[in-house]
PDB file of N, CA and C in Angstrom:
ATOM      1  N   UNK A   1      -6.314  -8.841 -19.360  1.00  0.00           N
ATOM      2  CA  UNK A   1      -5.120  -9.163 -18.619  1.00  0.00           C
ATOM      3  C   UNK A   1      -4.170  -7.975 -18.682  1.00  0.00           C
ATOM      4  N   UNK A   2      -3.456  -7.227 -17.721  1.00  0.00           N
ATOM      5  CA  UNK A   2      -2.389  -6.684 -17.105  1.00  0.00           C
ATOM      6  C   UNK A   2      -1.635  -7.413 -17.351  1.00  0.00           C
ATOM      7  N   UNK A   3      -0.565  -6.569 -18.277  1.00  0.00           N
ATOM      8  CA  UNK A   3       1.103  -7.083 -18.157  1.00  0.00           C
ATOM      9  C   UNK A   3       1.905  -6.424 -17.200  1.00  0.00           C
ATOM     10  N   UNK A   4       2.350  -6.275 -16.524  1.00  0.00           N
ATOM     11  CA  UNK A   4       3.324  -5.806 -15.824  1.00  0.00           C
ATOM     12  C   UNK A   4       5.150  -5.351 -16.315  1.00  0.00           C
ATOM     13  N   UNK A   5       5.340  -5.160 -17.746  1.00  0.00           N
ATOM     14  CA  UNK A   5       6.593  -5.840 -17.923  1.00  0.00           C
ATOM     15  C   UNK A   5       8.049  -4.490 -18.227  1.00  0.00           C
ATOM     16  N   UNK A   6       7.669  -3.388 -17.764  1.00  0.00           N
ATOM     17  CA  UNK A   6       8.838  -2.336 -17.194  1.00  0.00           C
ATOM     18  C   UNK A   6       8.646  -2.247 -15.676  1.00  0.00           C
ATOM     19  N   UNK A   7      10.059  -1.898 -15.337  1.00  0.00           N
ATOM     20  CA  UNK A   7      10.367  -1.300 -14.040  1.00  0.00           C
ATOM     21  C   UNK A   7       9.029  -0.518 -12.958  1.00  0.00           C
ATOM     22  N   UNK A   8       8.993   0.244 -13.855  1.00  0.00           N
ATOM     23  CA  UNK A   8       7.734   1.003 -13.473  1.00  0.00           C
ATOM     24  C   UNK A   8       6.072   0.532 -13.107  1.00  0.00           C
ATOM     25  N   UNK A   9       5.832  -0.671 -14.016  1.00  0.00           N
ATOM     26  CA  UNK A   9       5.003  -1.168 -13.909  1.00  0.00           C
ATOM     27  C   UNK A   9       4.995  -2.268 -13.039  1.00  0.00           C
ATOM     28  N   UNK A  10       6.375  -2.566 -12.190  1.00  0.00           N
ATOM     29  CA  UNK A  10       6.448  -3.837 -11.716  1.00  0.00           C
ATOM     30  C   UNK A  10       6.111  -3.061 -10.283  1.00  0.00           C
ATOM     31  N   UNK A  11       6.836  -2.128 -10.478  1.00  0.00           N
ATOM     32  CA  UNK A  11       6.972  -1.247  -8.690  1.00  0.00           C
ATOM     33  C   UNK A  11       5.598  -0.826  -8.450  1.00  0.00           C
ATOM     34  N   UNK A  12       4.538  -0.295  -9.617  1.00  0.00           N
ATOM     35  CA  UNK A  12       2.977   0.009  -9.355  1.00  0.00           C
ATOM     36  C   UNK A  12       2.543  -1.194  -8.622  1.00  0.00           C
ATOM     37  N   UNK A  13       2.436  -2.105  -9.343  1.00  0.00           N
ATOM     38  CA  UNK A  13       2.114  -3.592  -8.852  1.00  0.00           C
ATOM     39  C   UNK A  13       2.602  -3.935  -7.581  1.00  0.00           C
ATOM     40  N   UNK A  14       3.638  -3.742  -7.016  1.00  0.00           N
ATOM     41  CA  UNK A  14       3.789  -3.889  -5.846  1.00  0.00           C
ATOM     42  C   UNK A  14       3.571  -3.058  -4.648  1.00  0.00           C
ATOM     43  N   UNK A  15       3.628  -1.792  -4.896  1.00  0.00           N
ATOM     44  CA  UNK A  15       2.361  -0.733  -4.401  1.00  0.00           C
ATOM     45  C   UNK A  15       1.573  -0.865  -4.618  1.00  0.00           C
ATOM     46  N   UNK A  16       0.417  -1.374  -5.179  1.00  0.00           N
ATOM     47  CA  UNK A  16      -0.870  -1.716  -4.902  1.00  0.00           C
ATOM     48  C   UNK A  16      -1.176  -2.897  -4.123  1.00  0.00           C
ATOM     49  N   UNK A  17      -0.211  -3.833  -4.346  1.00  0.00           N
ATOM     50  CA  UNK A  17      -0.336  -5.451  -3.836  1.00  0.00           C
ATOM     51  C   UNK A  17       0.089  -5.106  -2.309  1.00  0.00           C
ATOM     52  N   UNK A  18       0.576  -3.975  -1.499  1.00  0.00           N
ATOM     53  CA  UNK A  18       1.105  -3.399  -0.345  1.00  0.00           C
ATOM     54  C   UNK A  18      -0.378  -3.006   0.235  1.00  0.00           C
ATOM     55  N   UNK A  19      -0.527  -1.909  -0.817  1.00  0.00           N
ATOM     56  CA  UNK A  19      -1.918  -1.870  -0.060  1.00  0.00           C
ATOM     57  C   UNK A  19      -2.992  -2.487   0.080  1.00  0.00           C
ATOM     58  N   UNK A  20      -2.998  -3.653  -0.595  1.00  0.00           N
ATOM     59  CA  UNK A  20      -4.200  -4.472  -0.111  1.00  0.00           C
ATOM     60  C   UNK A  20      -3.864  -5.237   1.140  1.00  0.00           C
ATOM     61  N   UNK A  21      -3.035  -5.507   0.977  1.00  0.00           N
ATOM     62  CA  UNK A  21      -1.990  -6.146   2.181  1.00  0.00           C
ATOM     63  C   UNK A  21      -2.382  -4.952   3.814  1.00  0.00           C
ATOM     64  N   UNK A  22      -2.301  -4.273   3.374  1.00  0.00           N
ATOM     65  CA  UNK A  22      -2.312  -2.521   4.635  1.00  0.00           C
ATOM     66  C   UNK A  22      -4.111  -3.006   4.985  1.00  0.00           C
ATOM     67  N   UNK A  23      -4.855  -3.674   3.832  1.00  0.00           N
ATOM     68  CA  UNK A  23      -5.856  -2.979   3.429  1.00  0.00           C
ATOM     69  C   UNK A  23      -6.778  -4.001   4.657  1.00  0.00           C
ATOM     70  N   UNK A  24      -5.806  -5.256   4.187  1.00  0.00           N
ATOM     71  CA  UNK A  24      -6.187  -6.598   5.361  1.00  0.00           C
ATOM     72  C   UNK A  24      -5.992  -6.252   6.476  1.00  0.00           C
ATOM     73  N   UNK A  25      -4.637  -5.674   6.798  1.00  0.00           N
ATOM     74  CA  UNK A  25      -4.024  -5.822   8.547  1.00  0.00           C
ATOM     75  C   UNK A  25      -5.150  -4.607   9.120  1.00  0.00           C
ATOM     76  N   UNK A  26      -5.663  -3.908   8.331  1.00  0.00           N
ATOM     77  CA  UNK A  26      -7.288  -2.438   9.244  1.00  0.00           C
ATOM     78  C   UNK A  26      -8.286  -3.960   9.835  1.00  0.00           C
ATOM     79  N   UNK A  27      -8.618  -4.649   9.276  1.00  0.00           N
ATOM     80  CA  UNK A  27      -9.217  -5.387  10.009  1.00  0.00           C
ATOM     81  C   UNK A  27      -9.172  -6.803  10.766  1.00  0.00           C
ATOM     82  N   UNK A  28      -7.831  -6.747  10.957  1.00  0.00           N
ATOM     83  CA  UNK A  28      -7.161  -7.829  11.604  1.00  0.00           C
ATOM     84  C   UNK A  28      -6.812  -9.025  11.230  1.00  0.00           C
ATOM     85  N   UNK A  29      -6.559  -9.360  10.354  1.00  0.00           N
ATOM     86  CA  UNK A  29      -5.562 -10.657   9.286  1.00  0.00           C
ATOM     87  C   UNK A  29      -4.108  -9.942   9.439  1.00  0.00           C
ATOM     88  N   UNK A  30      -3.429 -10.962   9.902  1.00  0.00           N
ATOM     89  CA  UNK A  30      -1.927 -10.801  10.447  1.00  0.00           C
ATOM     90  C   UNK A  30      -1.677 -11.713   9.491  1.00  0.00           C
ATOM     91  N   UNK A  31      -0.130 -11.664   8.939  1.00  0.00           N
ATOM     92  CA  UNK A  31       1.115 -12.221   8.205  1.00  0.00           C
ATOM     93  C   UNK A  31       2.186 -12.687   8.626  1.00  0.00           C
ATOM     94  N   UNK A  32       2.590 -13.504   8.395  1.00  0.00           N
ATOM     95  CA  UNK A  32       3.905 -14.025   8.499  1.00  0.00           C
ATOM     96  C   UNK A  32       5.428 -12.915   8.233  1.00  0.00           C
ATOM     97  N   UNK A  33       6.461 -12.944   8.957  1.00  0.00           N
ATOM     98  CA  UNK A  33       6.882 -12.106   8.714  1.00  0.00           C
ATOM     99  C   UNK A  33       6.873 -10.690   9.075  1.00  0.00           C
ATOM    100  N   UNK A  34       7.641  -9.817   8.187  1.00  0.00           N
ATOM    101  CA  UNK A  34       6.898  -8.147   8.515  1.00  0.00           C
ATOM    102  C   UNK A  34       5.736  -7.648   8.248  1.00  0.00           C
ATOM    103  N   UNK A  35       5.372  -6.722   8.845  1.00  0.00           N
ATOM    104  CA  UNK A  35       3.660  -6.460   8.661  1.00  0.00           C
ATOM    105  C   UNK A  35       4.256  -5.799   7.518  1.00  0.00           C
ATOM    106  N   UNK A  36       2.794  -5.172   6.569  1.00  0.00           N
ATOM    107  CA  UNK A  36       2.848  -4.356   5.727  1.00  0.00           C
ATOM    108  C   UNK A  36       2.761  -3.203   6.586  1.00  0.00           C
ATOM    109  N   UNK A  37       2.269  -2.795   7.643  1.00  0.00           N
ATOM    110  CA  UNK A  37       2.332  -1.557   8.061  1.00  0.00           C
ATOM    111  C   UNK A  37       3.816  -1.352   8.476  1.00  0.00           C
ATOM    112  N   UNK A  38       4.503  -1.779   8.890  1.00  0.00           N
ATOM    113  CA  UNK A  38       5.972  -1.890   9.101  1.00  0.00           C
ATOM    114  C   UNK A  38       6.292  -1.146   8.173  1.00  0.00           C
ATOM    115  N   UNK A  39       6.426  -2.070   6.671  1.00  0.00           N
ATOM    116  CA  UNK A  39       6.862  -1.951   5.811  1.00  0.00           C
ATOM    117  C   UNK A  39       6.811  -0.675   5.166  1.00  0.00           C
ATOM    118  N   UNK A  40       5.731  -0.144   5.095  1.00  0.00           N
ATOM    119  CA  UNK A  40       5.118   0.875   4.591  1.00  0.00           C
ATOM    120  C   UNK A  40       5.621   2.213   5.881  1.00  0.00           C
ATOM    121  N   UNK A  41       5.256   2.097   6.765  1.00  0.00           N
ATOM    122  CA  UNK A  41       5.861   2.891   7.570  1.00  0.00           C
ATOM    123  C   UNK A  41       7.797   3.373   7.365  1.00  0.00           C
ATOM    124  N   UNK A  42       8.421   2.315   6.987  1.00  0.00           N
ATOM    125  CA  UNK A  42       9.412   2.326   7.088  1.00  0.00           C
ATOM    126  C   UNK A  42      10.010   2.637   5.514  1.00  0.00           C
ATOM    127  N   UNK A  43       9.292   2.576   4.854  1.00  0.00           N
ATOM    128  CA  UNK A  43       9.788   3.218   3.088  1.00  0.00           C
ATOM    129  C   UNK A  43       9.430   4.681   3.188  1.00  0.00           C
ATOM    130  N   UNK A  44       8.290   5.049   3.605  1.00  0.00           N
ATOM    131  CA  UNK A  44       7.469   6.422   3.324  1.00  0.00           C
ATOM    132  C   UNK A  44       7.458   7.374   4.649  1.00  0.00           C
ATOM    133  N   UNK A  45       8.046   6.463   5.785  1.00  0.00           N
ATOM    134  CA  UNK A  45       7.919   7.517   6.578  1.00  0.00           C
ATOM    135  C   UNK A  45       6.684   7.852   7.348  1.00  0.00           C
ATOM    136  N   UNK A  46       5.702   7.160   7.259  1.00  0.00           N
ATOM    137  CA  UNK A  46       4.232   7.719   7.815  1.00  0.00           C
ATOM    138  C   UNK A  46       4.016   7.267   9.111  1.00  0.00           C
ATOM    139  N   UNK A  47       3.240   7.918  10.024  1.00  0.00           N
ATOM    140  CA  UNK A  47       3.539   7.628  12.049  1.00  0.00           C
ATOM    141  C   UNK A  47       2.256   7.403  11.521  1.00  0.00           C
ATOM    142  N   UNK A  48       1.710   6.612  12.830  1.00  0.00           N
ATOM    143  CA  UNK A  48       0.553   6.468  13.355  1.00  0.00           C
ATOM    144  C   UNK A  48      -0.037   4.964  13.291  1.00  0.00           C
ATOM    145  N   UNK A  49      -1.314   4.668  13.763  1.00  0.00           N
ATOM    146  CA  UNK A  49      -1.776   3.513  13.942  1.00  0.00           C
ATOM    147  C   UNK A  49      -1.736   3.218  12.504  1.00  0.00           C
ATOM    148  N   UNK A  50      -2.177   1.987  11.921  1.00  0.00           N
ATOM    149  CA  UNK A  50      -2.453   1.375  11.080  1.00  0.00           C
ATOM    150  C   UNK A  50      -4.045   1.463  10.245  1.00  0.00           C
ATOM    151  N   UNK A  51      -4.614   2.099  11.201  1.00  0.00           N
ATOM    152  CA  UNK A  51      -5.609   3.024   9.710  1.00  0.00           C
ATOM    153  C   UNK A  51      -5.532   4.370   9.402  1.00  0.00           C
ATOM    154  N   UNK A  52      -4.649   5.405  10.103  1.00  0.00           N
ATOM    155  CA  UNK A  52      -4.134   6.183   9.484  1.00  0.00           C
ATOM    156  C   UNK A  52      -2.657   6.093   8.901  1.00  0.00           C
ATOM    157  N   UNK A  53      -2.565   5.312   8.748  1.00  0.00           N
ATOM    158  CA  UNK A  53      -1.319   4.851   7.620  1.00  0.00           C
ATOM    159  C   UNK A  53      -1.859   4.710   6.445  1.00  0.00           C
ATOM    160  N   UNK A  54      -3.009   3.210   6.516  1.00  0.00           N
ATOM    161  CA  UNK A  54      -3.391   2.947   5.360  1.00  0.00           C
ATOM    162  C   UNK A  54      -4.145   4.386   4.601  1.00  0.00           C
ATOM    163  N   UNK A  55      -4.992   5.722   5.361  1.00  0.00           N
ATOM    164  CA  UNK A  55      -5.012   6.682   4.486  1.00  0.00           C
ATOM    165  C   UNK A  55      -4.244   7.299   4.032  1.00  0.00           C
ATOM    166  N   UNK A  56      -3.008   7.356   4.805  1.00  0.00           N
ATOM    167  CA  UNK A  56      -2.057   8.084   4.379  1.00  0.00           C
ATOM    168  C   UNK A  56      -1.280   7.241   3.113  1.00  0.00           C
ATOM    169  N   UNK A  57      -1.147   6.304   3.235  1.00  0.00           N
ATOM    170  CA  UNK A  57      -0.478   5.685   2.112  1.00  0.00           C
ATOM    171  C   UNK A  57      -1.655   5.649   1.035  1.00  0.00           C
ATOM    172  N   UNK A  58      -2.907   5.831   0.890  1.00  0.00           N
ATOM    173  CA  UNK A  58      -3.728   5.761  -0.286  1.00  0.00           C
ATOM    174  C   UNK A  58      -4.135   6.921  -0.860  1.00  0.00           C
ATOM    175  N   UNK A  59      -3.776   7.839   0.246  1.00  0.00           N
ATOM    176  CA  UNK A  59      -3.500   9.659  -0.465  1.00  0.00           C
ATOM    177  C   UNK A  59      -2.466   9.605  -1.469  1.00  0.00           C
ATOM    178  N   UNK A  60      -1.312   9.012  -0.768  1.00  0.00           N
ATOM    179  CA  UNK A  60      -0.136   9.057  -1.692  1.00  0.00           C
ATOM    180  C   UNK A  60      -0.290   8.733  -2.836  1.00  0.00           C
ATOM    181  N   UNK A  61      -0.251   7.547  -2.798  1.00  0.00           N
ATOM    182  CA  UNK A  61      -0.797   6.395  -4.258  1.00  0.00           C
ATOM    183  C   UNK A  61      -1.648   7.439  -4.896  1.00  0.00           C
ATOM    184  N   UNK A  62      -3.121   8.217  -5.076  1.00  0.00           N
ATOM    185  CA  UNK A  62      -3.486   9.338  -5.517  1.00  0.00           C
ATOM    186  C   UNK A  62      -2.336   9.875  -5.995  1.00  0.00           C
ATOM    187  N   UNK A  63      -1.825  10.784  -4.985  1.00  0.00           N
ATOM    188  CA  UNK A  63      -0.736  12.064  -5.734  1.00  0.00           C
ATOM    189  C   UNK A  63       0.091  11.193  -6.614  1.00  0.00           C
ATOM    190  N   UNK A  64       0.093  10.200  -6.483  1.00  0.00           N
ATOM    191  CA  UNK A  64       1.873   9.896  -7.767  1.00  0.00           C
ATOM    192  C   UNK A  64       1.004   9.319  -8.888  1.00  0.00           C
ATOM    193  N   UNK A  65      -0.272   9.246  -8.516  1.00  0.00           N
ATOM    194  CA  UNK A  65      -0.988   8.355 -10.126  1.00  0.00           C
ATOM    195  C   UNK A  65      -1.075   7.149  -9.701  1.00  0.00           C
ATOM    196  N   UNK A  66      -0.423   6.341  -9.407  1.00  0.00           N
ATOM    197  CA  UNK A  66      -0.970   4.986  -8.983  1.00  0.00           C
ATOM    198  C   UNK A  66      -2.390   4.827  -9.036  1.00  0.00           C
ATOM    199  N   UNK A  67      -2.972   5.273  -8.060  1.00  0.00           N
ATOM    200  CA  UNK A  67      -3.886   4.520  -7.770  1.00  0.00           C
ATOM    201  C   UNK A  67      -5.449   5.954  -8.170  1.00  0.00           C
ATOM    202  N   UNK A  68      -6.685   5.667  -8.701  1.00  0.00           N
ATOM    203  CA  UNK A  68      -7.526   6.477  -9.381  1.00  0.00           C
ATOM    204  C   UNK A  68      -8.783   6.452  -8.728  1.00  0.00           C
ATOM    205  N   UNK A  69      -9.961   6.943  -8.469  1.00  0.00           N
ATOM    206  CA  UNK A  69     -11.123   6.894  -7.656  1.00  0.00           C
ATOM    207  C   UNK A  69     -10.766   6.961  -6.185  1.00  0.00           C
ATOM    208  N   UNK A  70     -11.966   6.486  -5.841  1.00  0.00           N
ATOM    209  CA  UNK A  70     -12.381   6.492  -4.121  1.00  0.00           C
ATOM    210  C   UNK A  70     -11.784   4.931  -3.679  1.00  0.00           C
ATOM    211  N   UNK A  71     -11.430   4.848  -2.697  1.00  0.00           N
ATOM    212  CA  UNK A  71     -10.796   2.983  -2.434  1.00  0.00           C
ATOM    213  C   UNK A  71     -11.439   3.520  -0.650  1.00  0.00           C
ATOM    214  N   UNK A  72     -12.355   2.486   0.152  1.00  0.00           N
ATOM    215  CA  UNK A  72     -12.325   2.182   0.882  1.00  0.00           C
ATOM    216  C   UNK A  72     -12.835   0.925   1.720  1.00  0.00           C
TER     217      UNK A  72
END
């Protein structure tokens, strides 16, 4: 079991829980609400359709440490 229980660890967790979310809307499961590509577009700044977002947002996650290996 994962604790989650600093700042830091809460915000990983919700960057990852984003991108699975990114990870759904590449193959068409829609949400209630704002998309995650929205969302994600609109924190980080990244253009484009919604599967070059989701690489672009899983490069990122790479560079800051988040996220480790190959994800596709």
């Amino acid at each position: 079991m994962i604790i989650a229980d600093t700042p830091d660890k809460i915000n990983a967790f919700r960057l990852l829980s984003l991108k699975g979310a990114l990870k759904l809307e590449t193959v068409g499961l829609k949400r209630r609400g704002k998309s995650a590509l929205s969302i994600v577009k609109e924190e980080f700044g990244f253009k484009g359709n919604v599967h070059k977002v989701y690489d672009q947002y899983v490069a990122y996650l790479k560079e800051v440490g988040i996220l480790v290996g190959s994800t596709r």
